[in-house]
N, C-alpha and C. Protein backbone atom coordinates (compact mmCIF):
# COMPACT_ATOMS: atom_id res chain seq x y z
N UNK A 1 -10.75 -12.57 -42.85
CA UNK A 1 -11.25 -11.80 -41.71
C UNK A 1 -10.95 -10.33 -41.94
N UNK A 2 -12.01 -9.29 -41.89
CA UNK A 2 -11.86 -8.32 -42.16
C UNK A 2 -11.60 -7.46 -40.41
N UNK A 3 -10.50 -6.80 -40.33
CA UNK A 3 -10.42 -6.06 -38.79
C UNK A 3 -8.67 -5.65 -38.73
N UNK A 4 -8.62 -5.06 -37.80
CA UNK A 4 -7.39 -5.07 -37.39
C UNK A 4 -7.20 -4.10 -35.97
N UNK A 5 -5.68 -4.15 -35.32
CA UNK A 5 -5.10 -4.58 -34.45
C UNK A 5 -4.53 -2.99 -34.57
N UNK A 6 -4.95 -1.90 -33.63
CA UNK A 6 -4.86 -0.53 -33.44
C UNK A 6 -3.51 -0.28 -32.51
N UNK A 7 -2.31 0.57 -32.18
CA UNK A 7 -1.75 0.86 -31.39
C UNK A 7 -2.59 2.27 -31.10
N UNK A 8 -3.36 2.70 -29.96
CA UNK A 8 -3.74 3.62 -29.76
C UNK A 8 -2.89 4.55 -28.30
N UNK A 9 -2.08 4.04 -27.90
CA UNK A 9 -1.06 4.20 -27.27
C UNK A 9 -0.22 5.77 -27.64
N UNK A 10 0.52 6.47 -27.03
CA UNK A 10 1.38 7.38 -27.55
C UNK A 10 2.77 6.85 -28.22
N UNK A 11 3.40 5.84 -27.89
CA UNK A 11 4.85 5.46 -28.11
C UNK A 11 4.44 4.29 -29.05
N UNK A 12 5.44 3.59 -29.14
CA UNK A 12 6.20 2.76 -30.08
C UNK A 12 5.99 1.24 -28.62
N UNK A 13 5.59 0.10 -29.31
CA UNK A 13 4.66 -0.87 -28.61
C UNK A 13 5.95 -2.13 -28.92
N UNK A 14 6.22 -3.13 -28.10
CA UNK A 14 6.68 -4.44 -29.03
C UNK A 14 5.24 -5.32 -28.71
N UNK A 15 4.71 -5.90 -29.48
CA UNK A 15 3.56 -6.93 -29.10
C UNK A 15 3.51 -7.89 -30.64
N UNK A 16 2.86 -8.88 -30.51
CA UNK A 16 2.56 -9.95 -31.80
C UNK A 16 3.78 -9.97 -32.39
N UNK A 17 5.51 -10.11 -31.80
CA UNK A 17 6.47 -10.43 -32.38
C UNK A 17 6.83 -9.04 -33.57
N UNK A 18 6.03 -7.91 -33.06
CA UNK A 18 7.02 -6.87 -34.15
C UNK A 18 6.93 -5.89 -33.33
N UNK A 19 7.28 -4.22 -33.80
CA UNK A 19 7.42 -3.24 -33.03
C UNK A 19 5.98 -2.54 -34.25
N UNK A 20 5.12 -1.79 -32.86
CA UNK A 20 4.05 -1.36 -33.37
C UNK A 20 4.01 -0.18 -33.25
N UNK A 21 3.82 1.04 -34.06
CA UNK A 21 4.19 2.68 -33.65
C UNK A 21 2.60 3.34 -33.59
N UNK A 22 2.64 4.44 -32.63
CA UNK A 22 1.37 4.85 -32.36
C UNK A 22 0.38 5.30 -33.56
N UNK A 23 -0.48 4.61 -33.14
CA UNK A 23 -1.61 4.69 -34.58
C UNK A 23 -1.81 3.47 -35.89
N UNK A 24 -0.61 2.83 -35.76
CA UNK A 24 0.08 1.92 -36.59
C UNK A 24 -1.26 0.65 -36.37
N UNK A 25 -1.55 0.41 -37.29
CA UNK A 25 -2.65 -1.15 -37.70
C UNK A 25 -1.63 -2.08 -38.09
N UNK A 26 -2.51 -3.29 -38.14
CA UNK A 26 -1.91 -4.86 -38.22
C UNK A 26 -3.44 -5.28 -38.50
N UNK A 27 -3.27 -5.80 -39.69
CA UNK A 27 -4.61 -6.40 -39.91
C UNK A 27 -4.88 -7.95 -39.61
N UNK A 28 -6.05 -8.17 -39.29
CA UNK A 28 -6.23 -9.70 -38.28
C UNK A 28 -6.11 -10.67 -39.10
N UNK A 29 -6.06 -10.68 -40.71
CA UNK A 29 -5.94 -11.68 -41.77
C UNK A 29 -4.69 -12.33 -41.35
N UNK A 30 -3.26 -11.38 -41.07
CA UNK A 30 -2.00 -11.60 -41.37
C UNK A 30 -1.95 -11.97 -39.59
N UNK A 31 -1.99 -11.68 -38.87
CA UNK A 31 -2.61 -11.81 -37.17
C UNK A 31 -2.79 -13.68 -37.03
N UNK A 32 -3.96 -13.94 -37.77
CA UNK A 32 -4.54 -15.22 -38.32
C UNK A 32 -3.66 -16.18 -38.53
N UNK A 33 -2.95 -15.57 -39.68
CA UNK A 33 -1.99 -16.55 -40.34
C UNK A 33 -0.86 -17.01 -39.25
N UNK A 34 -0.23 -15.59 -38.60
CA UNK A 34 0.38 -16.22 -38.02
C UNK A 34 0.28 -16.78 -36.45
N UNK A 35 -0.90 -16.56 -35.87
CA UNK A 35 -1.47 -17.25 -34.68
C UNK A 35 -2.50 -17.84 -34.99
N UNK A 36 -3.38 -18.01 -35.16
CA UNK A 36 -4.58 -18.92 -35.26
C UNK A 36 -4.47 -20.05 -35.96
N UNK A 37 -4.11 -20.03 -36.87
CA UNK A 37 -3.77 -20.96 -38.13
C UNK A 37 -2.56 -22.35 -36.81
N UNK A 38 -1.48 -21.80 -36.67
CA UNK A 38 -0.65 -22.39 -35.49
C UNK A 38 -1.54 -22.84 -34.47
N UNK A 39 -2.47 -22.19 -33.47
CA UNK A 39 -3.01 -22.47 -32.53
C UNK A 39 -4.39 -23.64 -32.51
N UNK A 40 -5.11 -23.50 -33.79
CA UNK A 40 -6.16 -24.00 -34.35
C UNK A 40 -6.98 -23.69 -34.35
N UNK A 41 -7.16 -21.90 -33.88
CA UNK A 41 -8.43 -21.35 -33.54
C UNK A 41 -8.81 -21.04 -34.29
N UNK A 42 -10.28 -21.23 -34.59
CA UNK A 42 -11.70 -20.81 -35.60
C UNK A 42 -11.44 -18.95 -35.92
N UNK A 43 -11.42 -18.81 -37.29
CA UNK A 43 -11.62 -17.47 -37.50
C UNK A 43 -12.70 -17.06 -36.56
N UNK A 44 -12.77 -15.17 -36.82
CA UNK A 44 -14.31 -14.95 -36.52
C UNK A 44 -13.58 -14.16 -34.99
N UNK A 45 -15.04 -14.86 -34.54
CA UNK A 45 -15.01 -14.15 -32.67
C UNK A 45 -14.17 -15.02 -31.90
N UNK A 46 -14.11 -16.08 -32.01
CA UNK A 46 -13.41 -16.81 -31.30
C UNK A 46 -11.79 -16.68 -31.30
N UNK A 47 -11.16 -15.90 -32.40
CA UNK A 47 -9.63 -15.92 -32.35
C UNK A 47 -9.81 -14.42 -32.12
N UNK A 48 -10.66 -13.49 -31.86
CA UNK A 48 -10.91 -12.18 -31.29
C UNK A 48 -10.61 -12.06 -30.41
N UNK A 49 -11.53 -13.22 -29.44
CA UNK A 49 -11.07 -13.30 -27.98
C UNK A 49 -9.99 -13.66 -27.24
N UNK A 50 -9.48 -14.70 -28.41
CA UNK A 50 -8.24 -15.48 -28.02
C UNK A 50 -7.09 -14.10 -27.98
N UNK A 51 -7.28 -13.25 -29.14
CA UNK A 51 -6.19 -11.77 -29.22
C UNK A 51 -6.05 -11.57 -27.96
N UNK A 52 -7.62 -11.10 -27.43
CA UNK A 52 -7.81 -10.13 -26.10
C UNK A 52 -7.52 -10.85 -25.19
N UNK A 53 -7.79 -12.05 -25.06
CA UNK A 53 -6.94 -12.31 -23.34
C UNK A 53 -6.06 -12.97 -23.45
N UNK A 54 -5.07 -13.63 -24.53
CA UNK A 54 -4.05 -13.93 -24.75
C UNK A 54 -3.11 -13.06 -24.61
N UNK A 55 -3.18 -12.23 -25.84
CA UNK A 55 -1.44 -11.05 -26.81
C UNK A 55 -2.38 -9.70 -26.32
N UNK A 56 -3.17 -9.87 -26.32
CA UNK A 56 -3.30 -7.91 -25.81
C UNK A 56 -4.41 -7.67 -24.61
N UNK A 57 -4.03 -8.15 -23.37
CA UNK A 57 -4.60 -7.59 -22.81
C UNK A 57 -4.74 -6.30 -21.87
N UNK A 58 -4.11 -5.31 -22.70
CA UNK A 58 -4.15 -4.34 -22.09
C UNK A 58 -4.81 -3.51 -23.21
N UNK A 59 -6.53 -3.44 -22.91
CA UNK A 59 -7.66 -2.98 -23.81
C UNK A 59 -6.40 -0.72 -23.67
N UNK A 60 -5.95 -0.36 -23.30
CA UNK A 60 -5.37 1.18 -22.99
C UNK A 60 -4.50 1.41 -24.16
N UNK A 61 -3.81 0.20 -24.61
CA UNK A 61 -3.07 0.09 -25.48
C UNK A 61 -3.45 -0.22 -26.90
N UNK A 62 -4.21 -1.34 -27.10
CA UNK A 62 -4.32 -1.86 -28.53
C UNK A 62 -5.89 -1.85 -28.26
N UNK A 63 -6.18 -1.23 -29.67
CA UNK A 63 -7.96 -1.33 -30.22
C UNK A 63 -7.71 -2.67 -30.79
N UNK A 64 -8.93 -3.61 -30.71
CA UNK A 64 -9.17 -4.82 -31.68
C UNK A 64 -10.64 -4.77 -32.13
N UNK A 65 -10.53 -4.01 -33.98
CA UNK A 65 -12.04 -3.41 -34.84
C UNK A 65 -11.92 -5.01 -35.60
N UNK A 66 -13.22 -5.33 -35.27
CA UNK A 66 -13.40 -6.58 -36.19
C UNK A 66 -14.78 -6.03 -37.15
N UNK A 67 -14.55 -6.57 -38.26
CA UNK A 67 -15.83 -6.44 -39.34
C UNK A 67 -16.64 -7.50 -39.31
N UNK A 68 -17.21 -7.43 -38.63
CA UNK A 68 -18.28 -9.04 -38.90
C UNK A 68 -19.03 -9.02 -40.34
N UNK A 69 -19.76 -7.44 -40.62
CA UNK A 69 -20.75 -7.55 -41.96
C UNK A 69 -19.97 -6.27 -42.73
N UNK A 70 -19.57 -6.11 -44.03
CA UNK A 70 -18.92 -5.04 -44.62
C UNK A 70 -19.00 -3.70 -43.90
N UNK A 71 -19.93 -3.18 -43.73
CA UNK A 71 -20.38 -1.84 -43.43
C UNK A 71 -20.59 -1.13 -41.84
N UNK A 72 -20.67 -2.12 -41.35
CA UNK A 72 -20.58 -1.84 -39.37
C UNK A 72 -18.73 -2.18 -39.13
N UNK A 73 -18.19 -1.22 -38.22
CA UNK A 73 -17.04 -1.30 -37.34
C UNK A 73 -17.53 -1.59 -36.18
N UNK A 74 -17.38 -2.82 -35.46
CA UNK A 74 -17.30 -3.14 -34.13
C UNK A 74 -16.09 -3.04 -33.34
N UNK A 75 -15.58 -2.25 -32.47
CA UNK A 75 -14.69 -2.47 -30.82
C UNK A 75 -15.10 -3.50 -30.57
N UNK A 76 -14.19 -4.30 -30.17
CA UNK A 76 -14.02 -5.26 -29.35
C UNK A 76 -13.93 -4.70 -27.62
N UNK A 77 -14.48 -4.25 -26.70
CA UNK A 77 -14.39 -3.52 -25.54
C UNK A 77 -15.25 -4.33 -25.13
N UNK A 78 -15.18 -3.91 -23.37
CA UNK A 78 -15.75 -4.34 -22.30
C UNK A 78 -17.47 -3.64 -22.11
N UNK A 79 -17.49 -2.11 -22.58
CA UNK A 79 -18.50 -1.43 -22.91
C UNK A 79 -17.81 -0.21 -24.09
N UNK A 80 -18.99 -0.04 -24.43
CA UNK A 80 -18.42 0.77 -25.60
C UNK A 80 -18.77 2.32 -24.88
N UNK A 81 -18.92 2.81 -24.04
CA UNK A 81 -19.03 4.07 -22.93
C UNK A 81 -16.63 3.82 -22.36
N UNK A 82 -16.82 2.76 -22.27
CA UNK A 82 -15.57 2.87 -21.31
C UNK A 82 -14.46 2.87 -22.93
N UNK A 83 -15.09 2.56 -23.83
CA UNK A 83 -13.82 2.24 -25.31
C UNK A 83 -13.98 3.75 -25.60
N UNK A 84 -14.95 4.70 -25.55
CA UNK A 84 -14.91 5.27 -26.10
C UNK A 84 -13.93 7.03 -25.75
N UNK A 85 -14.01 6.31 -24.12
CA UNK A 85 -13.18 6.82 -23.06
C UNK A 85 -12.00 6.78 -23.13
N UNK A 86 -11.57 5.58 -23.77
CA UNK A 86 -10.19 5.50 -23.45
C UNK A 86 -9.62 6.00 -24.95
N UNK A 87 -9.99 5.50 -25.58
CA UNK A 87 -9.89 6.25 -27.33
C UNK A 87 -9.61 7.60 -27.24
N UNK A 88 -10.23 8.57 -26.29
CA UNK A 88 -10.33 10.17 -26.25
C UNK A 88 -9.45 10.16 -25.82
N UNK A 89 -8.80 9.63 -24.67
CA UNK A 89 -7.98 9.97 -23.52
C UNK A 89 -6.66 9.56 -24.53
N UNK A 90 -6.50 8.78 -24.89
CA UNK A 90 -5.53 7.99 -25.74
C UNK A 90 -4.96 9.03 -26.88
N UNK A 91 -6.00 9.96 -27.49
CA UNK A 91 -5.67 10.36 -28.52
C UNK A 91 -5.49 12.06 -27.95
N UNK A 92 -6.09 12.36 -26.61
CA UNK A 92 -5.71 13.73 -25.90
C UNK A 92 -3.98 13.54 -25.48
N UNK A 93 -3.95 12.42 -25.23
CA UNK A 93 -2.62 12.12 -24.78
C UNK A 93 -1.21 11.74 -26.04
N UNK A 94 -1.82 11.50 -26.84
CA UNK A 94 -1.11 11.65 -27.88
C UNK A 94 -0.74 13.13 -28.16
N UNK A 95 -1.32 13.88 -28.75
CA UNK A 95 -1.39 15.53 -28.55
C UNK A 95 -0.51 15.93 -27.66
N UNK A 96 -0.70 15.22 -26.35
CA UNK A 96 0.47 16.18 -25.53
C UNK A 96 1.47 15.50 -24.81
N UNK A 97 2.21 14.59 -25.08
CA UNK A 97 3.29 13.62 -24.85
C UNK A 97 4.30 14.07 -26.22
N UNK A 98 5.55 13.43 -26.07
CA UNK A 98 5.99 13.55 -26.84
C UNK A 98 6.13 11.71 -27.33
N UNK A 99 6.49 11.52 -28.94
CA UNK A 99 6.42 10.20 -28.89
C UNK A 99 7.85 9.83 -29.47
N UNK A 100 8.44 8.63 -28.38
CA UNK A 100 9.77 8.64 -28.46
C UNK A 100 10.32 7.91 -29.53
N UNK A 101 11.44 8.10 -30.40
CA UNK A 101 11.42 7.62 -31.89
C UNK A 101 12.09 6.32 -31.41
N UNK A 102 12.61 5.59 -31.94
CA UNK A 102 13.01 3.98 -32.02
C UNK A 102 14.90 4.44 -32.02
N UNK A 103 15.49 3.64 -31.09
CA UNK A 103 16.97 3.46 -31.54
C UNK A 103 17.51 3.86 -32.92
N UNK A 104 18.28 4.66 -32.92
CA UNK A 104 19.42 3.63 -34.44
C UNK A 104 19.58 3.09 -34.82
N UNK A 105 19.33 2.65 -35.55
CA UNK A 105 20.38 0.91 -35.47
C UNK A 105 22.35 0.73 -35.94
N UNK A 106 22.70 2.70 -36.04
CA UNK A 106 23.75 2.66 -36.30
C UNK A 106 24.29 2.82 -34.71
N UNK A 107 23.76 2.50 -33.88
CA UNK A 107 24.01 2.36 -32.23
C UNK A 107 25.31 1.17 -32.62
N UNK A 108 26.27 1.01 -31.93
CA UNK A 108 27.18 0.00 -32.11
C UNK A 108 27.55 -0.58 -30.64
N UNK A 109 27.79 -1.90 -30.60
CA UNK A 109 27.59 -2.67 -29.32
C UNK A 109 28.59 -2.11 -28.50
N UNK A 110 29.81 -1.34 -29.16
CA UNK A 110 30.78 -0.66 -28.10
C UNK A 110 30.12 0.52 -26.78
N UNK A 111 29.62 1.03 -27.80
CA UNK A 111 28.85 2.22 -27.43
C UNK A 111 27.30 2.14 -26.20
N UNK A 112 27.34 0.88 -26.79
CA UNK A 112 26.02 0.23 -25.30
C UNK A 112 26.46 -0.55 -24.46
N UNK A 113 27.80 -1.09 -24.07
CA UNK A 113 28.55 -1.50 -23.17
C UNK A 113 28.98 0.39 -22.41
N UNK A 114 29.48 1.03 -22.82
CA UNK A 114 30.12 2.11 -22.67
C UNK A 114 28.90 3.40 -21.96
N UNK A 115 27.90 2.81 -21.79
CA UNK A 115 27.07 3.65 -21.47
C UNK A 115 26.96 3.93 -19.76
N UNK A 116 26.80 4.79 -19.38
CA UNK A 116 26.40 5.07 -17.76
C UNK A 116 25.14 4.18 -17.59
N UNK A 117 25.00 3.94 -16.57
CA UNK A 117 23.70 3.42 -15.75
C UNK A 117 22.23 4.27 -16.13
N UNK A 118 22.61 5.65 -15.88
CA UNK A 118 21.88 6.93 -16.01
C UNK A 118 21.17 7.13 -17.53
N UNK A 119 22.34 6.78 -18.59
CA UNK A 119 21.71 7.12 -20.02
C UNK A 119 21.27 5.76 -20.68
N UNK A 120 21.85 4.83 -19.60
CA UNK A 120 21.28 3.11 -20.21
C UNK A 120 20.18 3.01 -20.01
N UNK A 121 19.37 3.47 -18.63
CA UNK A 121 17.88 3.55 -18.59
C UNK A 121 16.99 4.28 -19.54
N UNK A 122 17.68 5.35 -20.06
CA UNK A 122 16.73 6.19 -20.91
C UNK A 122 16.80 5.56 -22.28
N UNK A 123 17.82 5.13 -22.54
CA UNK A 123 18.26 4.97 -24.14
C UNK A 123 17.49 3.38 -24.44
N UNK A 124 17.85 2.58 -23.29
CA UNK A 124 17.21 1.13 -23.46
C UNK A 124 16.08 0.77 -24.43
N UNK A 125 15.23 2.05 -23.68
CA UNK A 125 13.74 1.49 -23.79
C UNK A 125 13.98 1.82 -25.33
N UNK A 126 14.78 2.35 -25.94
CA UNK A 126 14.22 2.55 -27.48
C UNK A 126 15.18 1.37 -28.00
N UNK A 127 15.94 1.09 -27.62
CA UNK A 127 16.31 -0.02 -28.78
C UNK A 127 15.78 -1.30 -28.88
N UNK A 128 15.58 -1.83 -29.97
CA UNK A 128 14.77 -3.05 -30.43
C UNK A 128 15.45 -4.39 -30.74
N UNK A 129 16.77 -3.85 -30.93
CA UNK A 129 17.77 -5.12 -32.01
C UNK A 129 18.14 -6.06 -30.82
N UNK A 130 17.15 -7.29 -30.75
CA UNK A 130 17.51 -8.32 -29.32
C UNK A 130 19.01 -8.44 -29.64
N UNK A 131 19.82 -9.29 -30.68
CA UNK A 131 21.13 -9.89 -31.16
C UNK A 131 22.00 -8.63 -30.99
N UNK A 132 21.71 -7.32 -30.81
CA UNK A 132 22.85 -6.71 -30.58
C UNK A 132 22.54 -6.42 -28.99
N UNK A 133 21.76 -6.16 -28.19
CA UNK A 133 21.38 -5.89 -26.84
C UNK A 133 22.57 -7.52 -26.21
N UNK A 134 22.33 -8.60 -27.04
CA UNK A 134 22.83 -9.82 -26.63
C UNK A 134 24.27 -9.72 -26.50
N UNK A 135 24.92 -9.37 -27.63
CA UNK A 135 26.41 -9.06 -28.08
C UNK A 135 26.76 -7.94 -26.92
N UNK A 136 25.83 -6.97 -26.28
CA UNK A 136 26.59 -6.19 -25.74
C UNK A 136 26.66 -6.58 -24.32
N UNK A 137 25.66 -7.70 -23.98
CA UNK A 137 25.22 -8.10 -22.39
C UNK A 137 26.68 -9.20 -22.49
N UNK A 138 26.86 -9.59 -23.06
CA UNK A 138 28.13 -10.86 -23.33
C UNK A 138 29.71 -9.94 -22.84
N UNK A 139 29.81 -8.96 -23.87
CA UNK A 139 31.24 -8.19 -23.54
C UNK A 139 30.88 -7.42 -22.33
N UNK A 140 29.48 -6.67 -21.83
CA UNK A 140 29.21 -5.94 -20.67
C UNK A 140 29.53 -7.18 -19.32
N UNK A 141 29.54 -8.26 -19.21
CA UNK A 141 29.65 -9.54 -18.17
C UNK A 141 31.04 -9.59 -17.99
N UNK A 142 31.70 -9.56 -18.98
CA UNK A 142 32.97 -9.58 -19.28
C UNK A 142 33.99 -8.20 -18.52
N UNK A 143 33.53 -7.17 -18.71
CA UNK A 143 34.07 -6.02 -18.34
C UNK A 143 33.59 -5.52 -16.92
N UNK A 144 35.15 -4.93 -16.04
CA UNK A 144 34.40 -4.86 -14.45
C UNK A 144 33.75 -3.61 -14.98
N UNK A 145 32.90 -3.25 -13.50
CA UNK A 145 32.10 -2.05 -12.98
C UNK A 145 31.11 -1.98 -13.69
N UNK A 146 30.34 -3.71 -14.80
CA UNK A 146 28.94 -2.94 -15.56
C UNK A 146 27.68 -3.78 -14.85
N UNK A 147 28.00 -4.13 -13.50
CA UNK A 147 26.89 -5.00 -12.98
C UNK A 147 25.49 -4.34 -13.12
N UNK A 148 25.29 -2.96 -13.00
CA UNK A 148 24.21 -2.90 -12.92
C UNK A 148 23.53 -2.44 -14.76
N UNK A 149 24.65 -2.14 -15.20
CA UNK A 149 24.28 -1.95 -16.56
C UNK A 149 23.57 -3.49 -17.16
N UNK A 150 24.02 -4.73 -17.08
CA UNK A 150 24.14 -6.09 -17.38
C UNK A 150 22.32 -6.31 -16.49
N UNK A 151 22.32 -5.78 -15.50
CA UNK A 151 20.97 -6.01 -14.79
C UNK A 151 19.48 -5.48 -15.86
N UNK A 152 19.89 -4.12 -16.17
CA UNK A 152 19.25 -3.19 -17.35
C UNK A 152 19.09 -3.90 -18.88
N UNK A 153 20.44 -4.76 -19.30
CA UNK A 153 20.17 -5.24 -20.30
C UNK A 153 19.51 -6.48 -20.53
N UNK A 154 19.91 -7.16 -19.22
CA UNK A 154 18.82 -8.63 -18.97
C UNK A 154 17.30 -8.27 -18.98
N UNK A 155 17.13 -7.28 -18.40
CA UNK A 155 15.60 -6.84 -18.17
C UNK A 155 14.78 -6.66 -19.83
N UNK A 156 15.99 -5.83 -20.51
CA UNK A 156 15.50 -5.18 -21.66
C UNK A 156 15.27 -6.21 -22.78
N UNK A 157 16.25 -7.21 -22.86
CA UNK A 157 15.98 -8.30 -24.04
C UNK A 157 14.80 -9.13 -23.25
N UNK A 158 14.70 -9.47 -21.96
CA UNK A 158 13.34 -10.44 -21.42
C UNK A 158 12.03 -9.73 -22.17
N UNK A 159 11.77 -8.05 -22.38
CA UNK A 159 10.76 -7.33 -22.33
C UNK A 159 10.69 -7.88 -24.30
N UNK A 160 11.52 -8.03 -24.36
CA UNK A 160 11.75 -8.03 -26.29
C UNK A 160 11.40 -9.18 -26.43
N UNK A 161 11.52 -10.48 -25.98
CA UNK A 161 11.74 -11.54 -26.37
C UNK A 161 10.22 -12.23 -25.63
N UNK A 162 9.40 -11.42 -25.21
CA UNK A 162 8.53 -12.18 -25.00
C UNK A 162 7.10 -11.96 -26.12
């Protein structure tokens, strides 16, 4: 299957079990292999659709370009007036956002127990590593005064792990 799987988004995405960075492709061969092939769905249009209202339905976020014949690029969109809309807007907005880089991973689980409420909300959204978010929700349960930190980190591995 010739196509692939667009982050047209400004930031850094988790979707199809990896972290996807703005602009960043995933081609539908490897997509295939690891959903369709599992699910039993027919290459083609039919595991197209299955993408779109299954794993991405939020058309704002992810382009899905399938090649049906070598030489034509097809959108997968609702109309291609409204894809072509959101593509502009997507890529005006890229331009003027800033795009937020990914955690450390030299972040250490002391240091994310140890965090305020205030910088746990901001910092959260960038880290990715579920097994250390886990390690720190375990000693954060453990230690008084982190109830609402422990609330932040439950939220953050649910958003990862789905």
């Amino acid at each position: 299957m010739k196509g692939y799987v667009r982050n047209i988004s400004p930031v850094w995405r988790h979707a199809l079990k990896r972290n996807i960075g703005p602009g960043e492709k995933v081609s539908l061969e490897e997509l295939y292999k690891q959903y369709g092939e599992k699910h039993g769905i027919r290459k083609g249009r039919q595991f197209i659709e299955w993408l779109k209202t299954v794993k991405l339905r939020d058309s704002t976020v992810f382009e899905v370009v399938f090649k049906e014949d070598p030489v034509v690029e097809q959108p997968i969109t609702e109309t291609e007036s409204e894809e072509a809309d959101s593509v502009q807007d997507a890529k005006d907005e890229v331009k003027n956002n800033y795009v937020s880089p990914l955690m450390k991973a030299e972040t250490k689980i002391e240091d994310i127990v140890n965090l305020s409420v205030r910088e746990a909300r901001d910092r959260l959204k960038k880290m990715t590593d579920v097994k250390s978010l886990k390690y720190a929700l375990n000693i954060a349960n453990q230690t008084a005064n982190k109830d609402s930190l422990c609330i932040l980190l439950r939220k953050r591995i649910k958003e990862l792990e789905r």
